[in-house]
Structures are given as structure tokens and as C-alpha cells.
Protein backbone atom coordinates (compact mmCIF):
# COMPACT_ATOMS: atom_id res chain seq x y z
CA UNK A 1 9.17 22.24 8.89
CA UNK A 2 6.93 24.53 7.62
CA UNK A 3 2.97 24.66 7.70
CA UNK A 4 3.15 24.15 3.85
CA UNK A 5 5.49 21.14 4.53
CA UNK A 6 3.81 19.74 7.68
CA UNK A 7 0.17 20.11 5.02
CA UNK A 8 1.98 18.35 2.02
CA UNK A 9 3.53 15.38 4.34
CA UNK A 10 -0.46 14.88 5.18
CA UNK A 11 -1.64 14.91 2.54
CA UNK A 12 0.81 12.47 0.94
CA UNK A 13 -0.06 10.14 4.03
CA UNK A 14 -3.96 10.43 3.19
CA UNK A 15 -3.59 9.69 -0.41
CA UNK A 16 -0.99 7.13 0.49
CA UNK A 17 -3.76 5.09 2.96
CA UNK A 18 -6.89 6.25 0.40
CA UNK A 19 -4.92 4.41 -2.62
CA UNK A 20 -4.39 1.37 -0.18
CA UNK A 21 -7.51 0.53 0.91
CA UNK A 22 -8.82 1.14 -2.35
CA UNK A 23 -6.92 -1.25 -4.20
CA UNK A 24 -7.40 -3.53 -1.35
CA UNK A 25 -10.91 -3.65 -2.00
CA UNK A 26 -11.53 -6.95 -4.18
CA UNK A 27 -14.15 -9.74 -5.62
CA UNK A 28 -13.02 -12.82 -4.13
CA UNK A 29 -11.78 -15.17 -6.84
CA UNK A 30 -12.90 -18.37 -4.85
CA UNK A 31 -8.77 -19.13 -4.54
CA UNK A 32 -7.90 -18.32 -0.92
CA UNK A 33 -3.94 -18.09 -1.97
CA UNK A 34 -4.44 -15.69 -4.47
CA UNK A 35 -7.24 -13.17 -2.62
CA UNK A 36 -4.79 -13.24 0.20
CA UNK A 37 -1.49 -12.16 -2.80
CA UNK A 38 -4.21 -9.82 -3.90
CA UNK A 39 -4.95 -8.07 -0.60
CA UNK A 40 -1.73 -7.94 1.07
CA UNK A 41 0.47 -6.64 -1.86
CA UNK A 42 -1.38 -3.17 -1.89
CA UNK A 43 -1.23 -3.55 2.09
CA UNK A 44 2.69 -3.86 1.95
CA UNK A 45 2.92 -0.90 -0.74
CA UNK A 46 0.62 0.86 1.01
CA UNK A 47 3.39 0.78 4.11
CA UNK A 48 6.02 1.90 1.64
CA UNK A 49 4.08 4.57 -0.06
CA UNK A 50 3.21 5.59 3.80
CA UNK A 51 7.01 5.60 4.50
CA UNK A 52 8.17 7.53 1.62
CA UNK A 53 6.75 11.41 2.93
CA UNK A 54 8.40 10.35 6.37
CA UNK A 55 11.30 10.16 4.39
CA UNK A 56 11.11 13.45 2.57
CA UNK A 57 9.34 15.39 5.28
CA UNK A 58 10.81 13.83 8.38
CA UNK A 59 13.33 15.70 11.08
CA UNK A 60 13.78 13.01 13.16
CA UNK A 61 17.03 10.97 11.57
CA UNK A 62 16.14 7.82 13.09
CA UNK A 63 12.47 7.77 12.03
CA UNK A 64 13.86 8.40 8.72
CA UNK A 65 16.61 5.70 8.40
CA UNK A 66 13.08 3.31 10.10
CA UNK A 67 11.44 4.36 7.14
CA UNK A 68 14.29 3.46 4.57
CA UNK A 69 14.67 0.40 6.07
CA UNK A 70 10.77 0.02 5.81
CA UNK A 71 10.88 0.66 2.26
CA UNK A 72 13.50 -1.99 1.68
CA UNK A 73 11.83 -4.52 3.95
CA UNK A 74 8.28 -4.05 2.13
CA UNK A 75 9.32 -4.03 -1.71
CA UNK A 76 11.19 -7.73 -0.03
CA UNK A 77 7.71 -8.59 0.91
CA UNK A 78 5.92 -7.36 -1.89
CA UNK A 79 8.41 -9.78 -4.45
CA UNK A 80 7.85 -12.76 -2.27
CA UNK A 81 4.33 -12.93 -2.59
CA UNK A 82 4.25 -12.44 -5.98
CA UNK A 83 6.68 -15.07 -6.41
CA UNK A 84 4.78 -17.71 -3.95
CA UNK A 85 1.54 -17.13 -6.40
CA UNK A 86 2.85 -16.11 -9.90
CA UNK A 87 -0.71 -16.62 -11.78
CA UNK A 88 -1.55 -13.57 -8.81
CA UNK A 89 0.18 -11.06 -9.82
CA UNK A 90 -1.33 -11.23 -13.33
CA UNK A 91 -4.96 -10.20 -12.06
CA UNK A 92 -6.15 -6.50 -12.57
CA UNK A 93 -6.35 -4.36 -9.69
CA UNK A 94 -9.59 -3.26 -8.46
CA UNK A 95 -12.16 -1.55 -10.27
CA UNK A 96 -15.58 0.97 -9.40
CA UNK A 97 -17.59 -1.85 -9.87
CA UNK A 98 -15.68 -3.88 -7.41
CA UNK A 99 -15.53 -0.86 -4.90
CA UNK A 100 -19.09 -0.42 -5.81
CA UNK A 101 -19.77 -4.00 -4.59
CA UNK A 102 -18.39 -3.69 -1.62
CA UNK A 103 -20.10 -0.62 -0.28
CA UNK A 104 -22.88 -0.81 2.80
CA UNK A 105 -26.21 -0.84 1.67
């Protein structure tokens, strides 16, 4: 791996966890079942987004088959909660103002 490669596989990781924790940022909707869809879908595609530069950047085979098998094991995830709370999956993800809301004083 080169530096270039070893500086692209990071920063594909840091946008990777910046995207999930952004979208995991939320107003509650006063429905415990659907804040916890709407908080642990972008966790799970946060892991597969995570997995993919492993994937493409990885040497070591068996961290890279992990990773596959990550992928596969998430997007399972991922359908089942959407399918336990259909009405959840409908909701917008989160916007500035929600960030905004959520910041420290």
C-alpha cells in the first residue's frame, strides 16, 4: 500500500464515521420504537460504509473476507429494522437544525 492509498483508506473511514454520527443525530419523535429504527439504521450503515475501504484498501485476506461478511450481515440488519417499524423508515434523515439542536451550549 502506498502513502496515497494508506491517506485515501483514512479518509474514507473519517467520512464514513462523520456521515454516521451525523445522521444519527435526531429530534426524538416521542415513539421509543421508531427513535431507536432511526438511530441504529445509520449506526449499522455506518459499519458497512466503515467496511467497504477495508475492502478496497485492505492486504490482509481475512480482514477482507470479515469485512464482506460485515457488509452482508449489516444490510441483513439494516432490512430488519425497517421492516419491524415500516412507518420508520418513511421519516427524513437529519437536518442542520436538528444537528444544530443538539450541540453543547
Amino acid at each position: 500500500m502506498t502513502d496515497a492509498d494508506e491517506q485515501q483508506f483514512l479518509l474514507d473511514i473519517d467520512l464514513a464515521m462523520s456521515n454516521m454520527n451525523r445522521s444519527m443525530l435526531m429530534t426524538s419523535t416521542d415513539d421509543i420504537d421508531r427513535d431507536f429504527v432511526n438511530v441504529m439504521v445509520p449506526h449499522h450503515q455506518g459499519a458497512i460504509d466503515m467496511a467497504r475501504p477495508e475492502i478496497k484498501w485492505g492486504r490482509n485476506d481475512e480482514l477482507r473476507q470479515l469485512a464482506r461478511r460485515m457488509v452482508s450481515q449489516q444490510e441483513e440488519e439494516i432490512s430488519s429494522l425497517r421492516h419491524a417499524l415500516p412507518a420508520a423508515t418513511s421519516l427524513m434523515p437529519s437536518t442542520g437544525t436538528e444537528i444544530a439542536s443538539h450541540a453543547p451550549n
